[in-house]
PDB file of N, CA and C in Angstrom:
ATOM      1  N   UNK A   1     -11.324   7.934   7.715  1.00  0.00           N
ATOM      2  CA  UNK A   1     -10.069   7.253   7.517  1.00  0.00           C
ATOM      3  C   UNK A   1      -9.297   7.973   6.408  1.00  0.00           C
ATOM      4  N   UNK A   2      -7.978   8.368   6.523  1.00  0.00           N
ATOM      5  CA  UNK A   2      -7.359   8.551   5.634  1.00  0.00           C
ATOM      6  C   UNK A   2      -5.941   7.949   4.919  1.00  0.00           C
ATOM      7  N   UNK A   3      -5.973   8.527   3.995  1.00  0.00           N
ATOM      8  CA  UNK A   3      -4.601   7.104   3.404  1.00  0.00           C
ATOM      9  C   UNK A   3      -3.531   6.963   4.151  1.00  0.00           C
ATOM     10  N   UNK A   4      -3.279   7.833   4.554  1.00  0.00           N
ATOM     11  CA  UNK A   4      -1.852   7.336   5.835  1.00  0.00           C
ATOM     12  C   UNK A   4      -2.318   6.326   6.876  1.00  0.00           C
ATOM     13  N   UNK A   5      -3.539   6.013   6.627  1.00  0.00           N
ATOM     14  CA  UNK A   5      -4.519   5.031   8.117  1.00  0.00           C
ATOM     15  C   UNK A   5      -4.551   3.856   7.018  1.00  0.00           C
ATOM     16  N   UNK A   6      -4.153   3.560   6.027  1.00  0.00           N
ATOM     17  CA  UNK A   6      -4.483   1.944   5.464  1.00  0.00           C
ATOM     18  C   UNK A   6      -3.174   1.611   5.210  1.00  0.00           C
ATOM     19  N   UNK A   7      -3.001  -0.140   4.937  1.00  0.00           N
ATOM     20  CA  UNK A   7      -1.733  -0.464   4.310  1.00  0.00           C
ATOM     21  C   UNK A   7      -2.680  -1.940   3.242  1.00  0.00           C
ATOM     22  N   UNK A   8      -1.876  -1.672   2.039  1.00  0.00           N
ATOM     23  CA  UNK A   8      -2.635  -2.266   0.828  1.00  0.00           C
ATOM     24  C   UNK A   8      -1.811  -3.757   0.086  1.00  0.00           C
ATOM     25  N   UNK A   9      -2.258  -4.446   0.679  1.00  0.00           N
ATOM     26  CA  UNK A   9      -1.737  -5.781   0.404  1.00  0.00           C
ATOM     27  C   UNK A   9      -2.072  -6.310  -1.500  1.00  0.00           C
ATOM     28  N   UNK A  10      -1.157  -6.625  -1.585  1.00  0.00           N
ATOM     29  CA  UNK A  10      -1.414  -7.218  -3.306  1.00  0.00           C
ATOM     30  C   UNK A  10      -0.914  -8.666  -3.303  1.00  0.00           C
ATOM     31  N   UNK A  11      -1.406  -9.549  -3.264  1.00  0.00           N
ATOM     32  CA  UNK A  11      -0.366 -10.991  -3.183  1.00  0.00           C
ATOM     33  C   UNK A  11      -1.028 -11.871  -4.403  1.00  0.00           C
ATOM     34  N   UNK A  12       0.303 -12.483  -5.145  1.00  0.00           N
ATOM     35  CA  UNK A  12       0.382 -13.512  -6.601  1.00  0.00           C
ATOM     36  C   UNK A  12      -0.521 -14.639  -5.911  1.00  0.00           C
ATOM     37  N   UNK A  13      -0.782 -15.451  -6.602  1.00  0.00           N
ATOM     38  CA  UNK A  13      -1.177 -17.041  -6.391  1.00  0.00           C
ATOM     39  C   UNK A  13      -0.058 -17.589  -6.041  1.00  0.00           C
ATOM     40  N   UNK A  14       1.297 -17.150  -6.291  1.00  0.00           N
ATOM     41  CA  UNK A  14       2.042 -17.729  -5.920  1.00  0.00           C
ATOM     42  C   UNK A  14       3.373 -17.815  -4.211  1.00  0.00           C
ATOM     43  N   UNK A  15       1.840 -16.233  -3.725  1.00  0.00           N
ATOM     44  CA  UNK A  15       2.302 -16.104  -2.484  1.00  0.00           C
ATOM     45  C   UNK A  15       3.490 -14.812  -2.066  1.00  0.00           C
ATOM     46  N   UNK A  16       3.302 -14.113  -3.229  1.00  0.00           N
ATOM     47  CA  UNK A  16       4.452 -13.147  -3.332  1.00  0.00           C
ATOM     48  C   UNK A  16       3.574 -11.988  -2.914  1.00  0.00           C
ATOM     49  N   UNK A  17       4.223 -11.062  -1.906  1.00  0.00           N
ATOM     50  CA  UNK A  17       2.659  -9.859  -1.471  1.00  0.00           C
ATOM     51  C   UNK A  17       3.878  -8.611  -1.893  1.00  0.00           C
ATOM     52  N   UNK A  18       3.221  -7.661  -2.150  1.00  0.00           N
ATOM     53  CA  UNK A  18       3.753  -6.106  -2.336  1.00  0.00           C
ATOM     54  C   UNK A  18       2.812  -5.492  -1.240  1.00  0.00           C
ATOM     55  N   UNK A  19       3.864  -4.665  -0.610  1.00  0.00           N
ATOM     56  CA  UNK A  19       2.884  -3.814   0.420  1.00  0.00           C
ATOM     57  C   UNK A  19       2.891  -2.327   0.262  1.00  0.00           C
ATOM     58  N   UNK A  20       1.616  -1.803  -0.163  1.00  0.00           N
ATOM     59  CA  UNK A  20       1.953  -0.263  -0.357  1.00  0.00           C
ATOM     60  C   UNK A  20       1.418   0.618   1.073  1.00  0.00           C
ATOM     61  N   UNK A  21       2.137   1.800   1.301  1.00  0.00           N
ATOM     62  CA  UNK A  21       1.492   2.182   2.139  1.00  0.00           C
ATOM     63  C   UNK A  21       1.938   3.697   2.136  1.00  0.00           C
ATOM     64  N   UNK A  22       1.175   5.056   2.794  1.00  0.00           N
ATOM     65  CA  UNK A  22       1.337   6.250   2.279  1.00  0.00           C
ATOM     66  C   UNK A  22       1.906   6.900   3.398  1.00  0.00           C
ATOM     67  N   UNK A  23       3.243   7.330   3.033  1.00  0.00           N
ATOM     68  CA  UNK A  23       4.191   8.147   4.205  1.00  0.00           C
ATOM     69  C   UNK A  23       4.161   9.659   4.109  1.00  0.00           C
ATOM     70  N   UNK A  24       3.559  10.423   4.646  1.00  0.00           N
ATOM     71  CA  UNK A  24       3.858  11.945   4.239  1.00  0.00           C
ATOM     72  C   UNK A  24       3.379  12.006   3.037  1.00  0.00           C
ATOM     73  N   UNK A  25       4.041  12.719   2.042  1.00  0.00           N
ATOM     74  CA  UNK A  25       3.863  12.942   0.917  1.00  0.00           C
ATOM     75  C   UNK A  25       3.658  12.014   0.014  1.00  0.00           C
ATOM     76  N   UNK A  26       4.268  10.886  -0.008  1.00  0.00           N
ATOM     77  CA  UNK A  26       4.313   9.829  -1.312  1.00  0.00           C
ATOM     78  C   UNK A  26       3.921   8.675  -0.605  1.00  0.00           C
ATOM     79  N   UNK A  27       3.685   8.149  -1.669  1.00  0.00           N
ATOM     80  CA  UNK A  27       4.005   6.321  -1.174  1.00  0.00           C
ATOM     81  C   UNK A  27       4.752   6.059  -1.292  1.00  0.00           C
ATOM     82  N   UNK A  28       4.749   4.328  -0.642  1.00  0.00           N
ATOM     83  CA  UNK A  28       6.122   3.646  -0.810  1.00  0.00           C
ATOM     84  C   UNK A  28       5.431   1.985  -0.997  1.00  0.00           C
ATOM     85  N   UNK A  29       6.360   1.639  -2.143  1.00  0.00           N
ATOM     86  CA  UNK A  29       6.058   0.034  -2.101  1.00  0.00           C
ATOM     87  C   UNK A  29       7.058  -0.943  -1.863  1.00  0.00           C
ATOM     88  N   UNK A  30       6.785  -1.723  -1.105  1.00  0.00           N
ATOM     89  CA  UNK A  30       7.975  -3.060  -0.297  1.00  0.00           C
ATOM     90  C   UNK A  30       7.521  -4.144  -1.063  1.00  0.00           C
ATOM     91  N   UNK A  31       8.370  -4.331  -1.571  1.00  0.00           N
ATOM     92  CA  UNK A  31       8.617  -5.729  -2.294  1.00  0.00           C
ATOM     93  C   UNK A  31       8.949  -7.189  -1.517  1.00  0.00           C
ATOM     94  N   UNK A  32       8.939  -8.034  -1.844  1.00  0.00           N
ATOM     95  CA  UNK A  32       8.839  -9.032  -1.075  1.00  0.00           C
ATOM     96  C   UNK A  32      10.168  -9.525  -0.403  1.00  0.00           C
ATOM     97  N   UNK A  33      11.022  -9.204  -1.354  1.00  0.00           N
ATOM     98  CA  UNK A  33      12.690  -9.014  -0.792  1.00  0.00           C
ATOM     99  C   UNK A  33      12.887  -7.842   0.499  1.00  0.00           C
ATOM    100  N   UNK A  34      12.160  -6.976   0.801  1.00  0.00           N
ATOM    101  CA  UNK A  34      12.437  -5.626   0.954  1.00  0.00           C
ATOM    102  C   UNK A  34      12.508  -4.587   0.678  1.00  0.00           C
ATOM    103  N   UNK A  35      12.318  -4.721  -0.563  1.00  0.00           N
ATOM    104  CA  UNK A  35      13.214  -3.498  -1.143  1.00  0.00           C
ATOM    105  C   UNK A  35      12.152  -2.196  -1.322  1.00  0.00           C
ATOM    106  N   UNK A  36      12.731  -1.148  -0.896  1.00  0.00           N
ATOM    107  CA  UNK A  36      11.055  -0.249  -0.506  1.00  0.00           C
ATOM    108  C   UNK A  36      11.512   1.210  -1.873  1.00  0.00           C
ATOM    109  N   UNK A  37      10.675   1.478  -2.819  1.00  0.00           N
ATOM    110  CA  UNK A  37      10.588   2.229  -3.444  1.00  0.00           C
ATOM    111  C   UNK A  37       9.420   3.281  -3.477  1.00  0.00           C
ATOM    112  N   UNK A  38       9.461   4.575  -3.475  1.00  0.00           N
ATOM    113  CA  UNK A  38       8.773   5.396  -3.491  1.00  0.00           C
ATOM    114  C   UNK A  38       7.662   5.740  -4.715  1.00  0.00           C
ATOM    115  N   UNK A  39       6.546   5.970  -4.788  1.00  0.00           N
ATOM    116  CA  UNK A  39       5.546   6.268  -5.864  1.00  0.00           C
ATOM    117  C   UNK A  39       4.774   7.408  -5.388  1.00  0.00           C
ATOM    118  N   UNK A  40       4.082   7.667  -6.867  1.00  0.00           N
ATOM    119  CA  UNK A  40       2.918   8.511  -6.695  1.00  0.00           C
ATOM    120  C   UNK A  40       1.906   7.773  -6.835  1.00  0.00           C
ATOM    121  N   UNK A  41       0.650   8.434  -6.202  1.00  0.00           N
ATOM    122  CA  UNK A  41      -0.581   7.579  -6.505  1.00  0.00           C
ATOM    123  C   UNK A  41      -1.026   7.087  -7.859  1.00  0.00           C
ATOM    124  N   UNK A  42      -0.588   7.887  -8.995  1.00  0.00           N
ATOM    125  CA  UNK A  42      -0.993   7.581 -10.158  1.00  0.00           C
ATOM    126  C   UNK A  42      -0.431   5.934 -10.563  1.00  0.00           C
ATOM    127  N   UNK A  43       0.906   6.290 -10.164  1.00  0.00           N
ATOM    128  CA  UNK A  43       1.714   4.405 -10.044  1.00  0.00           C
ATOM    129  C   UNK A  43       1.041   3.587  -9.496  1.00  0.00           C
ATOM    130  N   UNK A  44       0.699   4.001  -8.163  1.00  0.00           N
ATOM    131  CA  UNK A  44      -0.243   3.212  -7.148  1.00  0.00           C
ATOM    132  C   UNK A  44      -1.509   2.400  -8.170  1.00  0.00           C
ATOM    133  N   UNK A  45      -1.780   3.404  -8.361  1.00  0.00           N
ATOM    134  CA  UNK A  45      -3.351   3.013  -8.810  1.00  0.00           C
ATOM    135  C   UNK A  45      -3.099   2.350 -10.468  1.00  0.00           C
ATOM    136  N   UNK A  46      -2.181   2.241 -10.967  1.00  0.00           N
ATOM    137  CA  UNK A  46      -1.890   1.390 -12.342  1.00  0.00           C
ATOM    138  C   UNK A  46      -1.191   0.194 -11.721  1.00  0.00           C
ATOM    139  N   UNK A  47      -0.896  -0.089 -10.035  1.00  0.00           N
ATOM    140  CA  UNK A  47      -0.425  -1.622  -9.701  1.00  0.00           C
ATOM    141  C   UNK A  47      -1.792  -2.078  -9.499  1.00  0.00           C
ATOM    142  N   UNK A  48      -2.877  -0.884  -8.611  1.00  0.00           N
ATOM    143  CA  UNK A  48      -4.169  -1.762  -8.002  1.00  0.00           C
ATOM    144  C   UNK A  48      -4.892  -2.216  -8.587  1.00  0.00           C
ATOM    145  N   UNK A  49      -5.219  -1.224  -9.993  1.00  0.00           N
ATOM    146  CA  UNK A  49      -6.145  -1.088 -10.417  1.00  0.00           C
ATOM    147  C   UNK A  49      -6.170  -2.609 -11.154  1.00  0.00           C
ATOM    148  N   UNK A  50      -5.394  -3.491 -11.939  1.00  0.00           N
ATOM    149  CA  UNK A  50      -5.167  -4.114 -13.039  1.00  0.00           C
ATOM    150  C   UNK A  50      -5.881  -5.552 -11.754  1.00  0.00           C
ATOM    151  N   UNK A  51      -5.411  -5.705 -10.812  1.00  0.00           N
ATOM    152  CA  UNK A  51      -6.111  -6.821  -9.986  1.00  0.00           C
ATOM    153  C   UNK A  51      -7.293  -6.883  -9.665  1.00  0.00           C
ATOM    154  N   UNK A  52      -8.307  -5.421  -9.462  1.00  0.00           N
ATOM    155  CA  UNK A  52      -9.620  -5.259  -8.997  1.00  0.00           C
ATOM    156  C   UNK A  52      -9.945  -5.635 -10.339  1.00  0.00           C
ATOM    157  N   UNK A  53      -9.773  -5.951 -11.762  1.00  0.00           N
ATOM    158  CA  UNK A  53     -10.681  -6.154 -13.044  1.00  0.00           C
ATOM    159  C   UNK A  53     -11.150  -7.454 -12.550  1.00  0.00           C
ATOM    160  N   UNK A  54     -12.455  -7.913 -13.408  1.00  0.00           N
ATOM    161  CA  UNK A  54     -12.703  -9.282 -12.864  1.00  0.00           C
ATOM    162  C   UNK A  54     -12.207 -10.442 -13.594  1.00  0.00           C
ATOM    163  N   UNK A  55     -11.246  -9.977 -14.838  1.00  0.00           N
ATOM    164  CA  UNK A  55     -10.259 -10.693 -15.269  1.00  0.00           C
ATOM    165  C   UNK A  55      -9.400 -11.198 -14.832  1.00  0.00           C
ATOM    166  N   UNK A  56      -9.111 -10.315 -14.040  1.00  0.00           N
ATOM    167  CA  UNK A  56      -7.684 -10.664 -13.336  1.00  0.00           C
ATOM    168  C   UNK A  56      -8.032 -11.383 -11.784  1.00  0.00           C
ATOM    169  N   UNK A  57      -8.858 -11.284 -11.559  1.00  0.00           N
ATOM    170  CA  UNK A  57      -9.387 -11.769  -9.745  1.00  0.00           C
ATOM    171  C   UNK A  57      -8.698 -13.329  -9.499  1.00  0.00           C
ATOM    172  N   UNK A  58      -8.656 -14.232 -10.357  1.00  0.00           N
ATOM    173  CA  UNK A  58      -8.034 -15.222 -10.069  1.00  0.00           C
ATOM    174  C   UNK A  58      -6.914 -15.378  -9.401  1.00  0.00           C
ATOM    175  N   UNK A  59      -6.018 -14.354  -9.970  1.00  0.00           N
ATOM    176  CA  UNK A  59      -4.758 -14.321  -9.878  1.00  0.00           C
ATOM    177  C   UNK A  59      -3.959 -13.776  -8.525  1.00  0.00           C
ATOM    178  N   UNK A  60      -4.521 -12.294  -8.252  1.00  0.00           N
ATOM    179  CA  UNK A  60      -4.088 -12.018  -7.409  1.00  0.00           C
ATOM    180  C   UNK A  60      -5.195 -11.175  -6.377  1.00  0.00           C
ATOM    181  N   UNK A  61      -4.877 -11.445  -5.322  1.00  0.00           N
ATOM    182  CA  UNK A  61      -5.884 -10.896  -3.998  1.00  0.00           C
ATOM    183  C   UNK A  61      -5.096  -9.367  -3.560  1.00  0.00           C
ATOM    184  N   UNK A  62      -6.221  -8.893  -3.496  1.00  0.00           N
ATOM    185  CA  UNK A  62      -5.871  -7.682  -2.699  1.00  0.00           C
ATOM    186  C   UNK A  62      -6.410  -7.600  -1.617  1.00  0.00           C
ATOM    187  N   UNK A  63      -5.928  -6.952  -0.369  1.00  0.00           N
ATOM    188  CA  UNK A  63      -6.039  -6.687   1.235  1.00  0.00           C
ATOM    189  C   UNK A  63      -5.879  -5.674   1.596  1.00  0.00           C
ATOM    190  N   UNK A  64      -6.854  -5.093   2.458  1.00  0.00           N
ATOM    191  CA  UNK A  64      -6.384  -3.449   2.656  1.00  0.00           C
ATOM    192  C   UNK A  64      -6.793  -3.347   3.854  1.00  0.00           C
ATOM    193  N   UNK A  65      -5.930  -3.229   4.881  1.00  0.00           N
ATOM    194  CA  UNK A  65      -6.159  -3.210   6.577  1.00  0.00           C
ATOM    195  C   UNK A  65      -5.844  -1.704   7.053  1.00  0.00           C
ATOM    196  N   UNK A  66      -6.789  -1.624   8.217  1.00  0.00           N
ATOM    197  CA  UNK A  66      -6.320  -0.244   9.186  1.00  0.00           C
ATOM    198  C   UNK A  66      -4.480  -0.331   9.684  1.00  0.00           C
ATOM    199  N   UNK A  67      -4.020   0.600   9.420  1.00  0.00           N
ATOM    200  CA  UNK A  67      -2.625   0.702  10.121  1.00  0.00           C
ATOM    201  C   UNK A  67      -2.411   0.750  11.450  1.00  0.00           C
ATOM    202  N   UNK A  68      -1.666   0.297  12.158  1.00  0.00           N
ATOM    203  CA  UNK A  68      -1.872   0.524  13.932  1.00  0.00           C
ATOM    204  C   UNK A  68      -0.327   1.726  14.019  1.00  0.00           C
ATOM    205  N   UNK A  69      -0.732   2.717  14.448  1.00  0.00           N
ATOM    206  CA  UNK A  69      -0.002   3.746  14.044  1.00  0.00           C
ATOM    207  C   UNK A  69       0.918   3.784  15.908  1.00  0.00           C
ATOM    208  N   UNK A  70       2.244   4.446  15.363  1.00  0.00           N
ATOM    209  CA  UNK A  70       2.897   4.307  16.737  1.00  0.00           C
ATOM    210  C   UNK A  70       2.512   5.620  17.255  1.00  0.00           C
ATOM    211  N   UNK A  71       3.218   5.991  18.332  1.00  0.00           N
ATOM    212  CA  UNK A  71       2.677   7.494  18.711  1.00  0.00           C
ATOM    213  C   UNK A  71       3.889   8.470  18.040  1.00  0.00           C
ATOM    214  N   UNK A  72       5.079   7.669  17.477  1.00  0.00           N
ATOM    215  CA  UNK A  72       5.692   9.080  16.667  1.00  0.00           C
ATOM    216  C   UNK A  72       4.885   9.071  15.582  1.00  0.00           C
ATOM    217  N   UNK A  73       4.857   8.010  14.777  1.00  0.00           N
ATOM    218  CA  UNK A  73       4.145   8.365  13.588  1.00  0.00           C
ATOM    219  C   UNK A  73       2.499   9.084  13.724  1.00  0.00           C
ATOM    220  N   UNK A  74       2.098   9.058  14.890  1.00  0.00           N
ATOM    221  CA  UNK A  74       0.764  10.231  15.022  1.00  0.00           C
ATOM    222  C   UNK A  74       1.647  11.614  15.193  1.00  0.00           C
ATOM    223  N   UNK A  75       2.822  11.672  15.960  1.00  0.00           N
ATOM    224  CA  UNK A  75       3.158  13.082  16.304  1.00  0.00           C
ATOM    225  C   UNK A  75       3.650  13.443  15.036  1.00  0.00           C
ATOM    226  N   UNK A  76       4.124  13.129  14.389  1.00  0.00           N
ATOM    227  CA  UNK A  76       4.851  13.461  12.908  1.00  0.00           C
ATOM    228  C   UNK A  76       3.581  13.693  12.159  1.00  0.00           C
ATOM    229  N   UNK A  77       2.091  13.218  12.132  1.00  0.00           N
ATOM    230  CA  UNK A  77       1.262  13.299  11.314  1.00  0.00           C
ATOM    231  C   UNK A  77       0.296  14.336  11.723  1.00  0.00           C
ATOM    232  N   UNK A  78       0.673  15.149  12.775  1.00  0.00           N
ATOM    233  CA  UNK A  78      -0.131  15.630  13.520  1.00  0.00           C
ATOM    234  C   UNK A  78       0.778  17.497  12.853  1.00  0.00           C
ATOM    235  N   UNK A  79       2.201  17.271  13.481  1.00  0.00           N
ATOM    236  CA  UNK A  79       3.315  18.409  12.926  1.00  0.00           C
ATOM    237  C   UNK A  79       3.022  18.606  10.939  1.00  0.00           C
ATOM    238  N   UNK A  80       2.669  17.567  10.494  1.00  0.00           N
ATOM    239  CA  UNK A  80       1.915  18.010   8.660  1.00  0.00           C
ATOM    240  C   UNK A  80       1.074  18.664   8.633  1.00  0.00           C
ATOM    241  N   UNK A  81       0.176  18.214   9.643  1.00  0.00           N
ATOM    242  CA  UNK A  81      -1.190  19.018   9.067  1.00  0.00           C
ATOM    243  C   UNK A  81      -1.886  17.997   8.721  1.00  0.00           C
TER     244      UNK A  81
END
């Protein structure tokens, strides 16, 4: 499996989810409004990381599912390399 094959759910107690997921080169995170901003993994991993502590587990759940990929997004992933 590789990171373009997962999408990484983060959701509050209060029901609010961020969805990250890896396009080509970067990521991108969707906010609960929509609003989709681009990252590097290093960002990535200073949103994930702070929820996997077992301090923080109360608060917010993380989810990380297989992507169901369309057939452009295989042909586009296929034309990268």
């Amino acid at each position: 499996m590789k990171n373009t094959d997962c999408i990484i759910y983060i959701t509050t107690k209060r029901g609010y989810t961020q969805i990250y997921r890896k396009d080509n080169n970067f990521w991108t995170q969707t906010s609960p409004n929509g609003i989709v901003r681009m990252m590097t993994a290093e960002q990535l991993l200073s949103h994930l990381l702070p929820p996997l502590t077992t301090s923080n587990k109360s608060n917010l759940v993380v989810r990380v599912e297989q992507r169901n990929r369309t057939k452009e997004d295989t042909k586009m992933a296929e034309k990268k390399g």
